[in-house]
PDB file of N, CA and C in Angstrom:
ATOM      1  N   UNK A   1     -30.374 -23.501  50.240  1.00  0.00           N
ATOM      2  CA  UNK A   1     -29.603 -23.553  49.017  1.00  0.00           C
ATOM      3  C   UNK A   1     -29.323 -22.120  48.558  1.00  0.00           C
ATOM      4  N   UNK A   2     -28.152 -22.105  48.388  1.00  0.00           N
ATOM      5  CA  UNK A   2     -27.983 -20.305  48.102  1.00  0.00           C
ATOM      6  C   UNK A   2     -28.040 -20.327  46.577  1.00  0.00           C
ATOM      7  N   UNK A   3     -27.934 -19.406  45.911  1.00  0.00           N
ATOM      8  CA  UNK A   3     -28.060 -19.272  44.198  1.00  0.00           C
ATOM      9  C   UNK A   3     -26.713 -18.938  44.321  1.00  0.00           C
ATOM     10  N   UNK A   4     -26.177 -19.247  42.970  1.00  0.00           N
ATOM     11  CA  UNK A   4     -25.128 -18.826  42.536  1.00  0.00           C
ATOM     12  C   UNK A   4     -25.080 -17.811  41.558  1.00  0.00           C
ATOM     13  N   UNK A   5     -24.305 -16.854  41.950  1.00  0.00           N
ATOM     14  CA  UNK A   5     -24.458 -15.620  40.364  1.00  0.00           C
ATOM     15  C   UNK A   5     -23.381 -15.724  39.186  1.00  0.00           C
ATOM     16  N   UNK A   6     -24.100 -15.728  38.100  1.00  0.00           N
ATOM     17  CA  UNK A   6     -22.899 -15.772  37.510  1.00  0.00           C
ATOM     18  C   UNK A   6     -21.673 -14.773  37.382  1.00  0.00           C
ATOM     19  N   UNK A   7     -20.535 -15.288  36.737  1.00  0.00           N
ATOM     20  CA  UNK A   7     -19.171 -14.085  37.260  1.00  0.00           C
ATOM     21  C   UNK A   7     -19.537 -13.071  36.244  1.00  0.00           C
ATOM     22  N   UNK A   8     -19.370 -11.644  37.022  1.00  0.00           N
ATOM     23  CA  UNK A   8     -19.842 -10.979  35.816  1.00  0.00           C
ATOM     24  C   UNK A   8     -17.806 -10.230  35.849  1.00  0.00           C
ATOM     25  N   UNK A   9     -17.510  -9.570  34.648  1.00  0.00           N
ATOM     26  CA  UNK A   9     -16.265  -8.896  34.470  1.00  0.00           C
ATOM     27  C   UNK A   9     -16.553  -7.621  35.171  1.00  0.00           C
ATOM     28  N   UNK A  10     -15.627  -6.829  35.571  1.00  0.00           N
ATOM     29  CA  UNK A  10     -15.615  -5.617  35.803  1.00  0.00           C
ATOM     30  C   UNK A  10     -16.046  -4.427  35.321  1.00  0.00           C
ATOM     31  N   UNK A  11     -16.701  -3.552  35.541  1.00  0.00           N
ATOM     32  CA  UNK A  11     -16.925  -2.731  34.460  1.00  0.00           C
ATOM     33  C   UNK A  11     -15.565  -1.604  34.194  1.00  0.00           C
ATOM     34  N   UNK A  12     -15.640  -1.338  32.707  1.00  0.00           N
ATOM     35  CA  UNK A  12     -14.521  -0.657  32.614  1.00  0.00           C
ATOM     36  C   UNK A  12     -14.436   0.737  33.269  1.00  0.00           C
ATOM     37  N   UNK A  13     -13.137   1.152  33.301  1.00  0.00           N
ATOM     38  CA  UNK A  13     -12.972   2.849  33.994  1.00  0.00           C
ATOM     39  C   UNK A  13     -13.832   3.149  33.478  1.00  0.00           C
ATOM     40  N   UNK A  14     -14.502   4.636  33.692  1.00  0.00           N
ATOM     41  CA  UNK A  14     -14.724   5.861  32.656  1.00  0.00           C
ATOM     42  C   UNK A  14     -13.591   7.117  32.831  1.00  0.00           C
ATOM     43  N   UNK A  15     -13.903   7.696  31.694  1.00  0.00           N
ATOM     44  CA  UNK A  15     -12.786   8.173  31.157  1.00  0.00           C
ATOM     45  C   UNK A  15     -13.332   9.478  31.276  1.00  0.00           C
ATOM     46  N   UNK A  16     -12.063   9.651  31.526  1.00  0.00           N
ATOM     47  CA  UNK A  16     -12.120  11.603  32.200  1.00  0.00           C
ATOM     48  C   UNK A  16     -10.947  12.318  31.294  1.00  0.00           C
ATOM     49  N   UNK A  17     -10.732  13.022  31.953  1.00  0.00           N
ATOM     50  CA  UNK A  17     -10.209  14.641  30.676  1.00  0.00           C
ATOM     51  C   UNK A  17      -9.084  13.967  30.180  1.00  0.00           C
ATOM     52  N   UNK A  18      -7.902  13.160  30.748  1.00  0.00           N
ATOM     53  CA  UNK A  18      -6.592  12.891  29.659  1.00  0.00           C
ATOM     54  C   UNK A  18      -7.676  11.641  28.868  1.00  0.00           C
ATOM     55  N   UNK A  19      -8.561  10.931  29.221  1.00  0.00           N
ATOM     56  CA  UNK A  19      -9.197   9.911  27.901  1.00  0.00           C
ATOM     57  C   UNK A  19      -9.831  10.604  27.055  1.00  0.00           C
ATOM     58  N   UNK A  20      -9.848  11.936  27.496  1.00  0.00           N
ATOM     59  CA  UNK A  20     -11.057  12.538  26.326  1.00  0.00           C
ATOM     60  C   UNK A  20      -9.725  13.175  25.452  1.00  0.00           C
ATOM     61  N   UNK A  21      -9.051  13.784  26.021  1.00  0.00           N
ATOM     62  CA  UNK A  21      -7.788  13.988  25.396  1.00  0.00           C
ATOM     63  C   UNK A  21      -7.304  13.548  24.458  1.00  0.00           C
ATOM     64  N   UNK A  22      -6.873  11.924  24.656  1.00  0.00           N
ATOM     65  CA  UNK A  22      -6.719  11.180  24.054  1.00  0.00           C
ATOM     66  C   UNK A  22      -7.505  11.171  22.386  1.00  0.00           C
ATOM     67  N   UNK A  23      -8.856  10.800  23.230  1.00  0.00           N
ATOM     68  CA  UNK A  23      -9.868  10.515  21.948  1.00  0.00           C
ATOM     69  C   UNK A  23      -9.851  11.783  20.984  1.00  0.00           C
ATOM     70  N   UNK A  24      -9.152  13.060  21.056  1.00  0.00           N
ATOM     71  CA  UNK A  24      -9.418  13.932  20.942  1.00  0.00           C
ATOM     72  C   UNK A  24      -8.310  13.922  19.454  1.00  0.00           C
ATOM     73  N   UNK A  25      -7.448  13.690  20.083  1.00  0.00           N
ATOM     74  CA  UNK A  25      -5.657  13.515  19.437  1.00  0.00           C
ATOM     75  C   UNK A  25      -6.253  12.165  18.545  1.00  0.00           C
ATOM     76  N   UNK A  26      -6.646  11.059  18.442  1.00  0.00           N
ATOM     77  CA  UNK A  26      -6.954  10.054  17.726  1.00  0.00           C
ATOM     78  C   UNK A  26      -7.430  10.312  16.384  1.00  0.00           C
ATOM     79  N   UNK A  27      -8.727  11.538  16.788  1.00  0.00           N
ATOM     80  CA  UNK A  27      -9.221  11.896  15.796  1.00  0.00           C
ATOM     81  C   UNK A  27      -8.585  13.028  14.624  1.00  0.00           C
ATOM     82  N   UNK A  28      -7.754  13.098  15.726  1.00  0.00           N
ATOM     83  CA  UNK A  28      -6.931  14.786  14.994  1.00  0.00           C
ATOM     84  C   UNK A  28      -6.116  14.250  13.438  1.00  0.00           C
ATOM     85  N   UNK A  29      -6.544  14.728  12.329  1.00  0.00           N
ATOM     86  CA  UNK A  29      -6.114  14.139  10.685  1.00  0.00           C
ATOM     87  C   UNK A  29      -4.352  14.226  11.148  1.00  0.00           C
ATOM     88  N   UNK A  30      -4.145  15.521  11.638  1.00  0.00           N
ATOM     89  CA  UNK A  30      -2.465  15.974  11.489  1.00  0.00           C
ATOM     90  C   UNK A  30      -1.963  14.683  12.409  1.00  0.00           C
ATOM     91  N   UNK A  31      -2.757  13.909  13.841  1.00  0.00           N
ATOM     92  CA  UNK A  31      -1.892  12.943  14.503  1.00  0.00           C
ATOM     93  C   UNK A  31      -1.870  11.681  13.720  1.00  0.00           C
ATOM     94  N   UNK A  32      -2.802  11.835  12.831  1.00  0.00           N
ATOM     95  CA  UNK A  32      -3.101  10.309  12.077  1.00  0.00           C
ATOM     96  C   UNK A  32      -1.931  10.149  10.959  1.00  0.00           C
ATOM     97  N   UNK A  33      -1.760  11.469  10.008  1.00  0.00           N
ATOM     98  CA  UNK A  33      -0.885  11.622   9.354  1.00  0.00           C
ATOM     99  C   UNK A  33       1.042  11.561  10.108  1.00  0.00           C
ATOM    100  N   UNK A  34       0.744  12.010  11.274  1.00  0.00           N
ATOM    101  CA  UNK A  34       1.997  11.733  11.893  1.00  0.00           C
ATOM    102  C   UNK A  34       2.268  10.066  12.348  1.00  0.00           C
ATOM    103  N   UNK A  35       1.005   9.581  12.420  1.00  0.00           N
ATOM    104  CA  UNK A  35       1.929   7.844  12.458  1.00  0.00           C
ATOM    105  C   UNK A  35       1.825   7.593  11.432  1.00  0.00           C
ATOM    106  N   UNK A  36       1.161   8.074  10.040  1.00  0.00           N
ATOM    107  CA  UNK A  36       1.950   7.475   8.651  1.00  0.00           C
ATOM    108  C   UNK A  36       2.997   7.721   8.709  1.00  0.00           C
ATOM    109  N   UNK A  37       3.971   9.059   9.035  1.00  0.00           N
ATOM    110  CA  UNK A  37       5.087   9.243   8.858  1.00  0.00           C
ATOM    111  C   UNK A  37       5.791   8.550   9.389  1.00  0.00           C
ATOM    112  N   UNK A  38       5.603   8.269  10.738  1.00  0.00           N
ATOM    113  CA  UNK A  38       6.279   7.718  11.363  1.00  0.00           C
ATOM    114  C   UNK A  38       6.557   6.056  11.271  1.00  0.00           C
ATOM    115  N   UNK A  39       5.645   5.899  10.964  1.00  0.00           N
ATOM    116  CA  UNK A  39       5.872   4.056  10.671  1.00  0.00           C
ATOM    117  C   UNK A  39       6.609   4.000   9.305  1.00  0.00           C
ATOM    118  N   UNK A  40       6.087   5.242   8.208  1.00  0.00           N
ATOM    119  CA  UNK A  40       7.264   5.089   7.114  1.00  0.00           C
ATOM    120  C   UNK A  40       8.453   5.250   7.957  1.00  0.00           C
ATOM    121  N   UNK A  41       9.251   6.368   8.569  1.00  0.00           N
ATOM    122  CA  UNK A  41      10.141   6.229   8.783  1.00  0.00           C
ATOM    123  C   UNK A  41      10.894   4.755   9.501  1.00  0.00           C
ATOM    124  N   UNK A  42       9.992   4.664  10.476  1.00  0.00           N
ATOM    125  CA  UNK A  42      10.441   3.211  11.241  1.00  0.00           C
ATOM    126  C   UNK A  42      10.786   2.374  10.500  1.00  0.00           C
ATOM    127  N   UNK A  43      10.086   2.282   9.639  1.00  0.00           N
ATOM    128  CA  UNK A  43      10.009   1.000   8.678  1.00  0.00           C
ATOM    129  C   UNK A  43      10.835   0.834   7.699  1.00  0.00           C
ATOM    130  N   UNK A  44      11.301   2.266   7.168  1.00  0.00           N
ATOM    131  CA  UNK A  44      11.998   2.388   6.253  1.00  0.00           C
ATOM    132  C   UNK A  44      11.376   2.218   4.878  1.00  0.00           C
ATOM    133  N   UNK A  45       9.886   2.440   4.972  1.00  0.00           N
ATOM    134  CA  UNK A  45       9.008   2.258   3.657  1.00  0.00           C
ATOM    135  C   UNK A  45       9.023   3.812   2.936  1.00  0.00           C
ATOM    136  N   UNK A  46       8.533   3.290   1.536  1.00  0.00           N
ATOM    137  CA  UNK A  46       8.364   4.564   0.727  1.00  0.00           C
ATOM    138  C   UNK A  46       7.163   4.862   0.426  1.00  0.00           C
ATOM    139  N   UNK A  47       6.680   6.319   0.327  1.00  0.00           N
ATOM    140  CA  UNK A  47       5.387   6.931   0.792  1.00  0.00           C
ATOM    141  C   UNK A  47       4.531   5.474  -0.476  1.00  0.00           C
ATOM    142  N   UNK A  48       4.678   5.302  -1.482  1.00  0.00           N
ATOM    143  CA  UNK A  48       3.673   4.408  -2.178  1.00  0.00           C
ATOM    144  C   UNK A  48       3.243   3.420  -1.378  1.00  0.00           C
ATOM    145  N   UNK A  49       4.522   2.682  -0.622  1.00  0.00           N
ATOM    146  CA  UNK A  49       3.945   1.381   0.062  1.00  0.00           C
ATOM    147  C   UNK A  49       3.659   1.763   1.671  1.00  0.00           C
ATOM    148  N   UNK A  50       3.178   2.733   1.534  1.00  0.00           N
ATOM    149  CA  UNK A  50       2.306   3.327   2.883  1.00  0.00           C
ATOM    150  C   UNK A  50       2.014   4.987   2.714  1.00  0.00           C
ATOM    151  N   UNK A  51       0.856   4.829   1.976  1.00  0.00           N
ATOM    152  CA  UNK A  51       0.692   6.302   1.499  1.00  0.00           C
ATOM    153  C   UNK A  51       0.059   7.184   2.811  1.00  0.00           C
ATOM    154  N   UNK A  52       0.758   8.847   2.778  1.00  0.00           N
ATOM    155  CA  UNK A  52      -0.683   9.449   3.842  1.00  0.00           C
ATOM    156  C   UNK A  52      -1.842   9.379   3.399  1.00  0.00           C
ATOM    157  N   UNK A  53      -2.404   9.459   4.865  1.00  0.00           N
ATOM    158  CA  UNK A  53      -3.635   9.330   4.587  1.00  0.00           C
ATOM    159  C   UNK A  53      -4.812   7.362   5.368  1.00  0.00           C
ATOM    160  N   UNK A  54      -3.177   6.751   5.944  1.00  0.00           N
ATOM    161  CA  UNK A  54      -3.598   5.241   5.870  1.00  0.00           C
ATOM    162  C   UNK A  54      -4.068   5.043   7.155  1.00  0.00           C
ATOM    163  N   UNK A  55      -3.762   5.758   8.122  1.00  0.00           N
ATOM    164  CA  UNK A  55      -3.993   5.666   9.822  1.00  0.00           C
ATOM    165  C   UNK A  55      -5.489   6.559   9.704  1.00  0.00           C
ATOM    166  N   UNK A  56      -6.005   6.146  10.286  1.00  0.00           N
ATOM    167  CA  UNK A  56      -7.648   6.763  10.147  1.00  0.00           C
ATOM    168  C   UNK A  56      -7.537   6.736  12.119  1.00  0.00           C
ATOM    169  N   UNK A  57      -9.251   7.459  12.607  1.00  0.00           N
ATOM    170  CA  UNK A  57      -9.026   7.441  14.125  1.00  0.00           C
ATOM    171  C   UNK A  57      -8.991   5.621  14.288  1.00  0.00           C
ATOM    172  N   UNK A  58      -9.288   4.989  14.054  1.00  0.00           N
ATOM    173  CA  UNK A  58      -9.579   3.648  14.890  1.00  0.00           C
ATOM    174  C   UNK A  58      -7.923   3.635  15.001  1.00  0.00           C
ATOM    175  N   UNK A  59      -7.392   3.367  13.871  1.00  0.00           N
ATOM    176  CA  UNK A  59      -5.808   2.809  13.738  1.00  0.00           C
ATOM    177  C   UNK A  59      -5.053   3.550  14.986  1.00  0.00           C
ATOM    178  N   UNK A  60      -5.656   5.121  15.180  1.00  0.00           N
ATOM    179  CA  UNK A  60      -4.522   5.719  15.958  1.00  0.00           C
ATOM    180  C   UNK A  60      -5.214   5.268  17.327  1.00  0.00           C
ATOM    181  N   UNK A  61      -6.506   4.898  17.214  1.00  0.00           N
ATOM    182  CA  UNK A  61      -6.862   4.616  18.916  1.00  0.00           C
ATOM    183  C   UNK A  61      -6.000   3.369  19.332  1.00  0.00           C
ATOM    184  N   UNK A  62      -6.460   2.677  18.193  1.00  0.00           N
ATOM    185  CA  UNK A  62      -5.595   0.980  18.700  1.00  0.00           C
ATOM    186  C   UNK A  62      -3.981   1.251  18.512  1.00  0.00           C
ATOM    187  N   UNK A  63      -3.309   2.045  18.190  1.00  0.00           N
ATOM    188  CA  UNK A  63      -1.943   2.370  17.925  1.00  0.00           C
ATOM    189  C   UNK A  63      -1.700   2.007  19.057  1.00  0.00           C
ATOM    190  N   UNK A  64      -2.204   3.582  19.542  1.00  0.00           N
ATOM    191  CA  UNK A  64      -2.356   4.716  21.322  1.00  0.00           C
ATOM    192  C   UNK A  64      -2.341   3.141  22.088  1.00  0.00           C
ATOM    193  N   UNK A  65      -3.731   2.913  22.208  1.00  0.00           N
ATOM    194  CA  UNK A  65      -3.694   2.103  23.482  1.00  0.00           C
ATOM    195  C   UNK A  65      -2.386   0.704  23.367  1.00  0.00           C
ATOM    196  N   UNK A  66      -1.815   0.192  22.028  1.00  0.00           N
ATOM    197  CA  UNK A  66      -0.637  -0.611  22.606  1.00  0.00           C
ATOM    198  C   UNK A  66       0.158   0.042  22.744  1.00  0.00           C
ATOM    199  N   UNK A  67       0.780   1.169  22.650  1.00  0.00           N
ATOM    200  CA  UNK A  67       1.878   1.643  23.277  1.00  0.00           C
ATOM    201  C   UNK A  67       1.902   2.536  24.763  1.00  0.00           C
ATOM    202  N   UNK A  68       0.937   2.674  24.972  1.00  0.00           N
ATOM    203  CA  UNK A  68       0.609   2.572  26.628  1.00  0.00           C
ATOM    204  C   UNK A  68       0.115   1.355  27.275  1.00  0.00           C
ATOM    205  N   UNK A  69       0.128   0.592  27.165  1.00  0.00           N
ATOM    206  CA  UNK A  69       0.069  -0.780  27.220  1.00  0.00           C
ATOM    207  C   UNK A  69      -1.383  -0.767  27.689  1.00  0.00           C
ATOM    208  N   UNK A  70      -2.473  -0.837  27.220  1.00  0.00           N
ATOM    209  CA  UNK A  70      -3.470  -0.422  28.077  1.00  0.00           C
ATOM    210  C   UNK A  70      -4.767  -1.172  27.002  1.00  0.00           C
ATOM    211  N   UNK A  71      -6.258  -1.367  27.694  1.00  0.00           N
ATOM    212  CA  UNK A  71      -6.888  -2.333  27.108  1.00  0.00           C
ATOM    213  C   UNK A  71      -8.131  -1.030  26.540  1.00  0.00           C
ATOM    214  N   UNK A  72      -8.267   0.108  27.607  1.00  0.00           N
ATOM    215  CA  UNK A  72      -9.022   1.232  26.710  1.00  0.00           C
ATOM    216  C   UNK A  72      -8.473   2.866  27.084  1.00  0.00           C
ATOM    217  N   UNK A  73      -8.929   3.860  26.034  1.00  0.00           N
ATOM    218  CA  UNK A  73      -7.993   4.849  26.525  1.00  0.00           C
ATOM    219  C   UNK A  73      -8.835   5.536  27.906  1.00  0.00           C
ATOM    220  N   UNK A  74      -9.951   4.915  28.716  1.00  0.00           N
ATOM    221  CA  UNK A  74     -10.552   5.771  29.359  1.00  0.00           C
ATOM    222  C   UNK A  74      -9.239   5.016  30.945  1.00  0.00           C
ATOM    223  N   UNK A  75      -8.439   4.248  30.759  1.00  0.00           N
ATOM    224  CA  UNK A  75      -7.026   3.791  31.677  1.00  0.00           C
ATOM    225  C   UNK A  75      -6.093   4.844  31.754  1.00  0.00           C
ATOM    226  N   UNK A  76      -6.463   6.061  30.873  1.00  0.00           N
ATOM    227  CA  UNK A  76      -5.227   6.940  31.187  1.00  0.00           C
ATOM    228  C   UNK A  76      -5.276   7.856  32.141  1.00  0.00           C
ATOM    229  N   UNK A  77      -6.894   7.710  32.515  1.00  0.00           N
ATOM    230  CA  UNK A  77      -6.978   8.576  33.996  1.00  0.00           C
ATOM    231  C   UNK A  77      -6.587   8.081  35.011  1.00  0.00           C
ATOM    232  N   UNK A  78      -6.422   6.500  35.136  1.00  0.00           N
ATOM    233  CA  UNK A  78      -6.094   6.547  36.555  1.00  0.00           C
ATOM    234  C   UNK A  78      -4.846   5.554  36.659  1.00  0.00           C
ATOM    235  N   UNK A  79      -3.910   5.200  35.319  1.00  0.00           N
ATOM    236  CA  UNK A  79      -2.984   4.383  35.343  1.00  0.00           C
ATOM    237  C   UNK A  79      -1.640   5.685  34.682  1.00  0.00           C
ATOM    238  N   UNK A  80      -1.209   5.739  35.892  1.00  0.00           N
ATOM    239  CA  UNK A  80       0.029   6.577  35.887  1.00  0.00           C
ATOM    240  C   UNK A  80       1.192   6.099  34.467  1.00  0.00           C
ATOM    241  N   UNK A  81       1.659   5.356  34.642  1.00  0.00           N
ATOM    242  CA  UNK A  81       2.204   4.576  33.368  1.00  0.00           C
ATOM    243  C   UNK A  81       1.885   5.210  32.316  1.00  0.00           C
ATOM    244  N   UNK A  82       0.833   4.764  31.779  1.00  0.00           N
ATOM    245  CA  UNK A  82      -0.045   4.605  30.789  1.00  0.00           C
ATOM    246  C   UNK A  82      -0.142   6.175  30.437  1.00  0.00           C
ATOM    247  N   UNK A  83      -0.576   7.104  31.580  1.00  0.00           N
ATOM    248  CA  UNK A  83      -0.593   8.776  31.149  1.00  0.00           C
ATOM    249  C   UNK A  83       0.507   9.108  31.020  1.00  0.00           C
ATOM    250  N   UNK A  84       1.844   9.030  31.843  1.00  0.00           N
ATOM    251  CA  UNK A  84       3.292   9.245  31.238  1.00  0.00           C
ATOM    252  C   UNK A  84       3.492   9.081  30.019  1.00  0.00           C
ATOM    253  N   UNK A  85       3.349   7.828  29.383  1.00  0.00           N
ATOM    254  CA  UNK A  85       3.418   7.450  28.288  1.00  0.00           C
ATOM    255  C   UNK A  85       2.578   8.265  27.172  1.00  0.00           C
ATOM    256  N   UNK A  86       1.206   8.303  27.463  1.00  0.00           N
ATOM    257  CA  UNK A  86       0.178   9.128  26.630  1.00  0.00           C
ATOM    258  C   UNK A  86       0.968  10.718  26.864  1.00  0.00           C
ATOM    259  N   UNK A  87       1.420  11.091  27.452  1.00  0.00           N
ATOM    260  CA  UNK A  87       1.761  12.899  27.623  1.00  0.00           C
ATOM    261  C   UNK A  87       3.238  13.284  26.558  1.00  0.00           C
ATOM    262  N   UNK A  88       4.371  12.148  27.015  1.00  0.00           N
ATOM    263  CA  UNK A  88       5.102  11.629  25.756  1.00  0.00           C
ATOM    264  C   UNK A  88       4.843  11.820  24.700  1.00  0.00           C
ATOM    265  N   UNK A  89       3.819  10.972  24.110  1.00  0.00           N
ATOM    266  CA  UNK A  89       3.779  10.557  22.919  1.00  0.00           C
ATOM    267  C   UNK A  89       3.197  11.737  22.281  1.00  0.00           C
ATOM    268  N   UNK A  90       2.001  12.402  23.116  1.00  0.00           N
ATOM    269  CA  UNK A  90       1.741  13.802  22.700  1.00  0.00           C
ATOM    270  C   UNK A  90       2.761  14.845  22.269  1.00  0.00           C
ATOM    271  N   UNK A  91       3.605  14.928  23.295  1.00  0.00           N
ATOM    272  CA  UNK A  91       4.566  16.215  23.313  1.00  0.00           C
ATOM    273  C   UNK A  91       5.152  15.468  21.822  1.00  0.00           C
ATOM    274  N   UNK A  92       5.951  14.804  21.662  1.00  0.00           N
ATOM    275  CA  UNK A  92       6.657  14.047  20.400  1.00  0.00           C
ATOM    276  C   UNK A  92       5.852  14.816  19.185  1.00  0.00           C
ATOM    277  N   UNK A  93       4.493  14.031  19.431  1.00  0.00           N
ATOM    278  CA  UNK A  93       3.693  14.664  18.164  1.00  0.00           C
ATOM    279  C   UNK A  93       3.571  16.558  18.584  1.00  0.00           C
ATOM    280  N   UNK A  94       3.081  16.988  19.119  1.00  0.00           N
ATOM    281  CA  UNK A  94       3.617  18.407  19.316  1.00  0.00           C
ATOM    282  C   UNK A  94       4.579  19.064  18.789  1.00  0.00           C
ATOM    283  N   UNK A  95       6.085  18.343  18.857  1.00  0.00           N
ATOM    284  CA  UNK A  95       6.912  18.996  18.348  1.00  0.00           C
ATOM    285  C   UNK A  95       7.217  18.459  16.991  1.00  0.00           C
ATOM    286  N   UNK A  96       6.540  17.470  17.023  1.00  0.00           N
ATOM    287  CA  UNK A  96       6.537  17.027  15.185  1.00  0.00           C
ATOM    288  C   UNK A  96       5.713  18.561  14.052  1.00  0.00           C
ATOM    289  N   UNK A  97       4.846  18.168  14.678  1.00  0.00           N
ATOM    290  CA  UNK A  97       3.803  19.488  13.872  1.00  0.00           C
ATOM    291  C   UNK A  97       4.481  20.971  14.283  1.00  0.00           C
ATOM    292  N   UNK A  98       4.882  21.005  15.140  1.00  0.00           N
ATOM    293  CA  UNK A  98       5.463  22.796  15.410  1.00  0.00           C
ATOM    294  C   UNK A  98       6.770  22.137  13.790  1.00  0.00           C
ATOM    295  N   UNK A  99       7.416  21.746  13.690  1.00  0.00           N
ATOM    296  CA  UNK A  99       8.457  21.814  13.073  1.00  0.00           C
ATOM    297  C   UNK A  99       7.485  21.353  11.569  1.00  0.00           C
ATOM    298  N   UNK A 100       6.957  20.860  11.220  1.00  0.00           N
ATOM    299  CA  UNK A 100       5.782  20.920  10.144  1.00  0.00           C
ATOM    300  C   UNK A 100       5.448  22.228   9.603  1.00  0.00           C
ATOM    301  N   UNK A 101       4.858  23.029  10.576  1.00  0.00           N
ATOM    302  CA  UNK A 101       4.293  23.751  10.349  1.00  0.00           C
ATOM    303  C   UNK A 101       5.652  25.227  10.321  1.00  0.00           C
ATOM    304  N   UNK A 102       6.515  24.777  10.913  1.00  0.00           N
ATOM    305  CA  UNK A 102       7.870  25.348  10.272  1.00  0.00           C
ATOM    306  C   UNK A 102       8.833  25.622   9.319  1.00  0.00           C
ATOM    307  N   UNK A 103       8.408  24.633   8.957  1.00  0.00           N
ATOM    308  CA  UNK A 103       9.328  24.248   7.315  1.00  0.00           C
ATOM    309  C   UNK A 103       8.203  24.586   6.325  1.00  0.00           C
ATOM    310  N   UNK A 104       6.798  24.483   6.546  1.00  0.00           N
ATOM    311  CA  UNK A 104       6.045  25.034   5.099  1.00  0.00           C
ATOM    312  C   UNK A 104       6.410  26.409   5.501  1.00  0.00           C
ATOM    313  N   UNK A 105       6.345  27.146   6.287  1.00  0.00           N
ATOM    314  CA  UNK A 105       6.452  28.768   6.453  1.00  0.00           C
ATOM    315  C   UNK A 105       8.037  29.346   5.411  1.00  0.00           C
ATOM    316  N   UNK A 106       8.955  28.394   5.803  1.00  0.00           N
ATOM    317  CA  UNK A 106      10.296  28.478   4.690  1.00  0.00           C
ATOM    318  C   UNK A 106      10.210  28.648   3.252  1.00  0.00           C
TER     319      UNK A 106
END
């Protein structure tokens, strides 16, 4: 009689330098404040009915991982997609804050 094992799930990736990356940018106040802006803009809301300050790290982790379509950010090391997408979304925010940090200097 053989035993049966039960099914166990996979264990997840671990996450190497673009997931730490990632986690890095999640935490960053200026990227958190850039998807307030940005969902105001999307949305077409006014800063009251989505004040800065509302995206904290969890919000931007769970943002991050649906728009790389992905289930954790330690997937951006080895799912090509998913890091295209994550390097994107960086540069975007990159040139959001260079031009931020442009206009207070004015």
């Amino acid at each position: 009689m053989t035993q049966s094992t039960p099914s166990q799930t996979p264990p997840l990736p671990k996450g190497g330098v673009v997931a730490r990356q990632a986690a890095m940018l999640c935490s960053d106040p200026a990227f958190q404040l850039y998807l307030d802006r940005r969902r105001r803009f999307k949305h077409n809301l006014t800063e009251s009915q989505l004040p800065d300050g509302t995206h904290n790290a969890k919000d931007a982790r769970d943002w991050l991982i649906a728009a790389c379509n992905i289930e954790s950010r330690a997937e951006l090391d080895s799912n090509y997609h998913a890091r295209q997408t994550f390097r994107m979304i960086r540069n975007r925010f990159n040139h959001w804050r260079a031009k931020q940090k442009g206009e207070s200097q004015s």
